[in-house]
Protein backbone atom coordinates (compact mmCIF):
# COMPACT_ATOMS: atom_id res chain seq x y z
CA UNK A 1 -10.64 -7.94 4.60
CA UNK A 2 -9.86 -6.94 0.94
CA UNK A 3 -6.37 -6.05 0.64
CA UNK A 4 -5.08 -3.99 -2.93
CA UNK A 5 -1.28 -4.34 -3.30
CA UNK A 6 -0.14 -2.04 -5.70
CA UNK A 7 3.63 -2.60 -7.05
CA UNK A 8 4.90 -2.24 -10.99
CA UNK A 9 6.98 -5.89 -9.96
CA UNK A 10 4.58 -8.48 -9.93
CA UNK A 11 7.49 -10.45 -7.67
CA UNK A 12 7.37 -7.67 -4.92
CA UNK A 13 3.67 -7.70 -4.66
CA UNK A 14 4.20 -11.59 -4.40
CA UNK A 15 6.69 -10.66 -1.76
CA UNK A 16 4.29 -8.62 0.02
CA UNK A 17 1.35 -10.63 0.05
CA UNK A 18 3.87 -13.26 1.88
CA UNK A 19 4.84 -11.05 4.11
CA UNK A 20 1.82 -10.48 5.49
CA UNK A 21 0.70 -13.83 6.17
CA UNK A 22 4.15 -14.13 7.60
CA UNK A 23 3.63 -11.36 9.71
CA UNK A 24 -0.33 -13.17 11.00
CA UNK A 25 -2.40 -11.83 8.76
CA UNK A 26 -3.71 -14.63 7.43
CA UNK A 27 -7.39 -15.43 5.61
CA UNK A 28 -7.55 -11.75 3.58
CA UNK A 29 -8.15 -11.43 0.16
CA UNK A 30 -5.60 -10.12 -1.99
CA UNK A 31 -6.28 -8.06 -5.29
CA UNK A 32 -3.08 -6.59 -7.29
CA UNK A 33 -2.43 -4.02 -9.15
CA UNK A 34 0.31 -2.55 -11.43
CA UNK A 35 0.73 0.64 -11.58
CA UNK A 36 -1.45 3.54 -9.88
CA UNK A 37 -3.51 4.07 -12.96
CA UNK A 38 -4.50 0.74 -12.59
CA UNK A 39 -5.25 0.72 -9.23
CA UNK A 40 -7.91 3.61 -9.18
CA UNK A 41 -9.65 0.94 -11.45
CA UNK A 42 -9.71 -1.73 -8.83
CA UNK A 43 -9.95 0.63 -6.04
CA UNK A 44 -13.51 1.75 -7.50
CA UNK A 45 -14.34 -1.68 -8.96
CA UNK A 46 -13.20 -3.77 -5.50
CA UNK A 47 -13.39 -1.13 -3.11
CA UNK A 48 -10.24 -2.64 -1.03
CA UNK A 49 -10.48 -2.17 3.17
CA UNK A 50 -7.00 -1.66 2.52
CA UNK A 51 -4.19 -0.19 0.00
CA UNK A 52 -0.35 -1.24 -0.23
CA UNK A 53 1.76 1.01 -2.61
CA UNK A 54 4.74 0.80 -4.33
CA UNK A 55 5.99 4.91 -4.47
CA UNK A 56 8.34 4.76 -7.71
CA UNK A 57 6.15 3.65 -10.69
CA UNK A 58 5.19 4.36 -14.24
CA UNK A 59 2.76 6.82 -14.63
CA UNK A 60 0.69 7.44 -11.90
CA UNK A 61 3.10 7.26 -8.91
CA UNK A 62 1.80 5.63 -5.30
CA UNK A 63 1.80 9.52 -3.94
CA UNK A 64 -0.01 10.35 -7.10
CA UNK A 65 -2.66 7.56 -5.85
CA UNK A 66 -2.56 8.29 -2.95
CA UNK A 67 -3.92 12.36 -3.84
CA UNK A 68 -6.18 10.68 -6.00
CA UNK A 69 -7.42 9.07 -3.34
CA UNK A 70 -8.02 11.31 -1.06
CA UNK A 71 -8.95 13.79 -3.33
CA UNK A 72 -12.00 11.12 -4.12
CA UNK A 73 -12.88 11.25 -0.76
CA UNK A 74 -11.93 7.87 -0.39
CA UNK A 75 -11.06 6.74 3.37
CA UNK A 76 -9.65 3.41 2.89
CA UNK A 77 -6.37 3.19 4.73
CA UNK A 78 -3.53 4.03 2.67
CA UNK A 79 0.15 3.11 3.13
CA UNK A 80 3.76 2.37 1.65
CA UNK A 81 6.10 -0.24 1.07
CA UNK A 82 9.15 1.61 -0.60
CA UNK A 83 12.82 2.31 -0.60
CA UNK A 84 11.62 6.32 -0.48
CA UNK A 85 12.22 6.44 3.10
CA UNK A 86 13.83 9.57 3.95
CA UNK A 87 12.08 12.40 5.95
CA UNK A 88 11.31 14.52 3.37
CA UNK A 89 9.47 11.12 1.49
CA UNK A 90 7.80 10.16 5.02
CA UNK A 91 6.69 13.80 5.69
CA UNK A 92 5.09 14.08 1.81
CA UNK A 93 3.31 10.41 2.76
CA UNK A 94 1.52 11.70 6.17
CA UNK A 95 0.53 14.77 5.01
CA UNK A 96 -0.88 13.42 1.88
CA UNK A 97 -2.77 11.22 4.09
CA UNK A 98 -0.93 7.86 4.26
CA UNK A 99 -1.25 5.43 7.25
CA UNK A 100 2.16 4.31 7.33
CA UNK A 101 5.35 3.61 5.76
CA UNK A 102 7.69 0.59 5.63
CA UNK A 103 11.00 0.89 3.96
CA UNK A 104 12.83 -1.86 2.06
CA UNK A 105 14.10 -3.82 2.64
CA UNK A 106 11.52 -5.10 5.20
CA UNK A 107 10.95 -7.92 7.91
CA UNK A 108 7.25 -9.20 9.31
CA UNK A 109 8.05 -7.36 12.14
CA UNK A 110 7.41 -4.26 9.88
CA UNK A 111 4.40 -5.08 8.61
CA UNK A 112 3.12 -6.28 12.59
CA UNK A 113 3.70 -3.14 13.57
CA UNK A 114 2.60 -0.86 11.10
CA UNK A 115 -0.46 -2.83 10.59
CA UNK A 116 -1.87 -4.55 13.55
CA UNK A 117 -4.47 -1.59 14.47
CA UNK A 118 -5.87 -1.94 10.70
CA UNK A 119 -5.93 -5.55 10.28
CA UNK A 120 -6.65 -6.45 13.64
């Protein structure tokens, strides 16, 4: 599986590619991107199974992506790695059409659980 991680630190999306092997999910391409103007590039040009995004970042923010997305009528699972987690953030996520949301700082556990139906 083709996995996009979208982050503005180039450390973080480091972190989070670890993460996931950490959490088992081991053997899937990762492709990077960042910012969410860059993203739609590599989302049309690599056409990711999967997208990990960063919420605060220059320009196009990850619920700006997100909409863009969607509004595409792209399917690809969507979700968050953030510190944006409060209710009001999570709500804006869901209804906007993420998959799921893991707050920083995070664990393997996290990504386990909010990933093992998509990955699995």
């Amino acid at each position: 599986m083709k996995i996009l991680i979208v982050d503005d630190s180039r450390a973080m999306r480091q972190v989070i590619a670890h993460m996931l092997r950490e959490a088992g999910f081991r053997g899937h391409q990762v492709v990077e991107a960042s910012d969410g103007q860059q993203a739609l590039t590599v989302i049309h040009a690599e056409e990711p199974e999967l997208i990990i995004s960063d919420w605060n970042m220059p320009g196009l923010t990850g619920i700006q992506l997100l909409q863009a997305v969607r509004e595409a009528e792209v399917k690809t699972p969507f979700g968050f790695v953030t510190t944006e987690v409060s209710a009001e953030m999570k709500q804006k996520a869901f209804e906007s059409g993420a998959s799921f949301l893991i707050g920083k700082p995070f664990s393997a556990d996290d990504f386990r659980v909010a990933l093992v139906d998509i990955l699995e």
